[in-house]
N, C-alpha and C. Protein backbone atom coordinates (compact mmCIF):
# COMPACT_ATOMS: atom_id res chain seq x y z
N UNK A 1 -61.47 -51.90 121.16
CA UNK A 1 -60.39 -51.21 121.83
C UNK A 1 -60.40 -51.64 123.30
N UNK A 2 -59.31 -51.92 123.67
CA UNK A 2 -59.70 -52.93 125.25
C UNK A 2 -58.83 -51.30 126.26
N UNK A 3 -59.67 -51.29 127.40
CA UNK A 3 -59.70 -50.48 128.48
C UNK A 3 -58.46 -50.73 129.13
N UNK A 4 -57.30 -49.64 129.15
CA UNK A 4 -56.60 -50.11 130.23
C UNK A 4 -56.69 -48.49 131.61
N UNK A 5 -56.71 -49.77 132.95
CA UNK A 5 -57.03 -48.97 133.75
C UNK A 5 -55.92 -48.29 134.45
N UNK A 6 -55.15 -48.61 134.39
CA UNK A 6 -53.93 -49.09 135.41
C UNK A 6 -52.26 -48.86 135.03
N UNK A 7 -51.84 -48.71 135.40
CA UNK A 7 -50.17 -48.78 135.05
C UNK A 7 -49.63 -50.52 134.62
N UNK A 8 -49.95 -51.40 135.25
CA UNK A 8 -49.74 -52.61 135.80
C UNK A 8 -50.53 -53.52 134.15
N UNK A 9 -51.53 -52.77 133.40
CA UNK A 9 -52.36 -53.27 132.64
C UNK A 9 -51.76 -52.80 131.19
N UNK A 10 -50.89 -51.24 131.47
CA UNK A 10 -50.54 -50.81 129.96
C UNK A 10 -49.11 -52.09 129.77
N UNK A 11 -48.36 -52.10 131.04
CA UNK A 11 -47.15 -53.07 130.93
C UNK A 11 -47.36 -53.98 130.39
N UNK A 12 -48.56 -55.20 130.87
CA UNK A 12 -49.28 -55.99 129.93
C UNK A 12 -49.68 -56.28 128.62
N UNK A 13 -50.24 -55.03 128.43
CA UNK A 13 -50.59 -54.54 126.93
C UNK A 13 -49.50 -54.84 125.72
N UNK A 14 -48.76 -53.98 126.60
CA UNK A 14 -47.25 -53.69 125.80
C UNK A 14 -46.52 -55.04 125.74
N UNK A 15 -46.33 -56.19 126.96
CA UNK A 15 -45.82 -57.62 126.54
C UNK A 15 -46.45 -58.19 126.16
N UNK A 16 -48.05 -57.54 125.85
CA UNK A 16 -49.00 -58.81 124.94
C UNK A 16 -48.18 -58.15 123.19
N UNK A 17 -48.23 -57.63 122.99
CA UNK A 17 -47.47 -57.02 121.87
C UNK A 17 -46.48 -57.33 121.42
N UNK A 18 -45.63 -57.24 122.23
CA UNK A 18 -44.38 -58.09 121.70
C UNK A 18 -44.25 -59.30 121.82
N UNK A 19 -45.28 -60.12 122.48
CA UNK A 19 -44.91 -61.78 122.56
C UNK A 19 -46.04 -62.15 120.95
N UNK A 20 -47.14 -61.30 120.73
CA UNK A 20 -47.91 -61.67 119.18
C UNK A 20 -46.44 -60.88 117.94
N UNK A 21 -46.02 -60.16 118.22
CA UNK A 21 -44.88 -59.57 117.31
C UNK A 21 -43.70 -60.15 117.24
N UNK A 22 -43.63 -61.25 118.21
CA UNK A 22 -42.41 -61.89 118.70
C UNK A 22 -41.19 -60.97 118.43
N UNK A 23 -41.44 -60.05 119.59
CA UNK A 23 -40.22 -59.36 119.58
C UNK A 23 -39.82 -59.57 121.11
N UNK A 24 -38.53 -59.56 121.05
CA UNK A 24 -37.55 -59.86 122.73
C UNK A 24 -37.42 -58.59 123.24
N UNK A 25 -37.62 -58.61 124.52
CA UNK A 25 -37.60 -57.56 125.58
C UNK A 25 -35.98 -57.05 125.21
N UNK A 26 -34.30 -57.97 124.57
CA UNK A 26 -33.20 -57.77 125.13
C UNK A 26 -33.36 -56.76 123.09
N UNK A 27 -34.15 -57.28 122.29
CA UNK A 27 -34.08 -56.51 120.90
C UNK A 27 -34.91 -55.23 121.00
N UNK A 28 -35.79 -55.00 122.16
CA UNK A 28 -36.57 -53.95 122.16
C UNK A 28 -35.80 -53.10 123.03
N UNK A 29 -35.17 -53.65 124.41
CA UNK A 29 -34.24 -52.57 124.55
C UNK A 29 -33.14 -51.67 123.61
N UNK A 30 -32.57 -52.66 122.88
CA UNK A 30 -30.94 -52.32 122.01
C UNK A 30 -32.07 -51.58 121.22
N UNK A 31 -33.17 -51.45 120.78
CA UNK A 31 -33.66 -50.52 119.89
C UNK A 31 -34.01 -48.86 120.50
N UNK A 32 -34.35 -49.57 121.97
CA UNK A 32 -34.62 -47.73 122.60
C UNK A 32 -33.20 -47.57 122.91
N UNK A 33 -31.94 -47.89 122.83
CA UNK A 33 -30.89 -47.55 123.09
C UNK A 33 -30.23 -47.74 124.70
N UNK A 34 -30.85 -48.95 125.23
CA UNK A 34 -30.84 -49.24 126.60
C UNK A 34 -30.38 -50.20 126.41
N UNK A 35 -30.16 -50.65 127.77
CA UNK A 35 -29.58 -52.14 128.17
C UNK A 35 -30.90 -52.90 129.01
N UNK A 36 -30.46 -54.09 128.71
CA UNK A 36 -32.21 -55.16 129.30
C UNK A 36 -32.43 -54.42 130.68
N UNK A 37 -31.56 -54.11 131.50
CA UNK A 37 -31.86 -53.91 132.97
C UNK A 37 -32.51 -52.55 132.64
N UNK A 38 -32.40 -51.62 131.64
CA UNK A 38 -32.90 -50.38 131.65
C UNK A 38 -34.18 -50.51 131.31
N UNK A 39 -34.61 -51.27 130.40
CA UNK A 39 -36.09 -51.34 130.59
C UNK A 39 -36.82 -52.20 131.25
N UNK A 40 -35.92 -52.71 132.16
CA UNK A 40 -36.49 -53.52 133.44
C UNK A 40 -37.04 -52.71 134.26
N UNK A 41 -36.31 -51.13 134.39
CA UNK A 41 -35.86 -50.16 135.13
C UNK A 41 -37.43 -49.57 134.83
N UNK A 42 -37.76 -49.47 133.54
CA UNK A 42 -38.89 -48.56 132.94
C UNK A 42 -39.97 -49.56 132.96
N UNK A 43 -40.13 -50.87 133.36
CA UNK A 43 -41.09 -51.36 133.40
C UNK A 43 -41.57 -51.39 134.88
N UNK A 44 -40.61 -51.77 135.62
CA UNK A 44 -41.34 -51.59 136.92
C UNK A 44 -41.25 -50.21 138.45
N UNK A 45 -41.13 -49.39 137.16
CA UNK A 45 -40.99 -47.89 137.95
C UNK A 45 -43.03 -47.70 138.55
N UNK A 46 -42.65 -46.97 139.27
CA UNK A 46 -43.86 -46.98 140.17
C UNK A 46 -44.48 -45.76 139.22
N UNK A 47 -44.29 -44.75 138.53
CA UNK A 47 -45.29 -43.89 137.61
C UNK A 47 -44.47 -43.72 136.71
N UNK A 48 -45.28 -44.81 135.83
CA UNK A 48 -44.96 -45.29 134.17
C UNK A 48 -45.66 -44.16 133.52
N UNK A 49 -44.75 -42.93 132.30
CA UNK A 49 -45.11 -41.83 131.87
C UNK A 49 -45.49 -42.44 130.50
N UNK A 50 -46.47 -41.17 130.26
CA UNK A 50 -46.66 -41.45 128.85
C UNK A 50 -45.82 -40.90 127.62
N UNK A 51 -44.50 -40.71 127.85
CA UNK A 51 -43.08 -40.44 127.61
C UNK A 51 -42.70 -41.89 127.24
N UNK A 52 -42.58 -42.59 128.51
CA UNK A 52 -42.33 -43.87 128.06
C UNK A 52 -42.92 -45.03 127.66
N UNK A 53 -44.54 -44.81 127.54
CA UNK A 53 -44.99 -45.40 126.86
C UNK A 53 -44.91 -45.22 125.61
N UNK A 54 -44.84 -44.11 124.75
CA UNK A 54 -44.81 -43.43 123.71
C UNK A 54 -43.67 -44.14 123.05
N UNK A 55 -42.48 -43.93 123.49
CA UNK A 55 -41.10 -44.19 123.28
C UNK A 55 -41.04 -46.11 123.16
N UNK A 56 -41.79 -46.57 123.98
CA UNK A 56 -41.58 -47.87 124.01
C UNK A 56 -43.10 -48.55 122.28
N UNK A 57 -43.79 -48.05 122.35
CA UNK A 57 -44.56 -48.01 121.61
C UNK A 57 -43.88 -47.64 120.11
N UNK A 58 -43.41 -46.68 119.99
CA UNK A 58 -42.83 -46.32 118.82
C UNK A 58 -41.83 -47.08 117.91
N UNK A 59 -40.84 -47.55 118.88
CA UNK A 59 -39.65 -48.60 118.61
C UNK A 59 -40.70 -50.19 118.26
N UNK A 60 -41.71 -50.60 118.91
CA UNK A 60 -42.60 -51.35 118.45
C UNK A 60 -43.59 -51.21 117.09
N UNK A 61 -43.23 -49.51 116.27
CA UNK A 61 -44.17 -49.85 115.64
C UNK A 61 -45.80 -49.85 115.77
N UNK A 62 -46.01 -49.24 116.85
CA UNK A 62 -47.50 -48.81 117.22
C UNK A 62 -47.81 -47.32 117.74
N UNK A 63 -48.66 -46.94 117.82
CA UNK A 63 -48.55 -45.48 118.43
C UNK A 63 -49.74 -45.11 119.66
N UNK A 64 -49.38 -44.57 120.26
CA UNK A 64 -50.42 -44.65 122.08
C UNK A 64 -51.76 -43.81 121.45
N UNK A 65 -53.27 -44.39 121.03
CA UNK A 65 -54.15 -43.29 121.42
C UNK A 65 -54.66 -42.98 122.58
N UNK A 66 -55.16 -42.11 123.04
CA UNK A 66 -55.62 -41.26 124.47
C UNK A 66 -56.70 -40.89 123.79
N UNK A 67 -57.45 -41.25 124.81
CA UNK A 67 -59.38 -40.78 124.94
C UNK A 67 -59.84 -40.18 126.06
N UNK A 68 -60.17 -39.20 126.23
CA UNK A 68 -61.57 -38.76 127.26
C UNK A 68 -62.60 -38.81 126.92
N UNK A 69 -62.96 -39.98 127.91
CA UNK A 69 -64.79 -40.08 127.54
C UNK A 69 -65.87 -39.52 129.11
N UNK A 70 -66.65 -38.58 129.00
CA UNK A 70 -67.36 -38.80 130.16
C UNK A 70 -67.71 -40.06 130.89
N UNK A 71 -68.07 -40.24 131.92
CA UNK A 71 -68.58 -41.02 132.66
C UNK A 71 -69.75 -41.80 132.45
N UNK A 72 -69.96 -42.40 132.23
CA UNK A 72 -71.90 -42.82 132.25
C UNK A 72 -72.70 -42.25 133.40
């Protein structure tokens, strides 16, 4: 399960996903019901929710797990 730390790292995540799924950013929008600039809009918003990760995840076919682990 690879660590993401960051906002900047789930975005990543998520275009490593669709470029192994070969799915297009302009077919993943028309699926959340947006236009390309709208999830241009949701990719480089400064606090990426887990609303829209969820939502962008789902239309992909994957689903977000969330962990709390103590610290070492």
């Amino acid at each position: 399960m690879e660590r993401l730390n960051d906002q900047t790292q789930v975005v990543k995540a998520i275009k490593k996903i669709m470029v192994d799924d070969d799915v297009k950013a302009i077919d993943l929008a028309a699926s959340l019901d947006l236009a390309p600039q709208g999830l241009q809009k949701i990719w480089n918003k400064k606090n990426f929710s887990f609303h829209d990760v969820k939502k962008i995840l789902d239309a992909l076919g994957y689903e977000l797990y969330f962990e709390i682990r103590k610290k070492d």
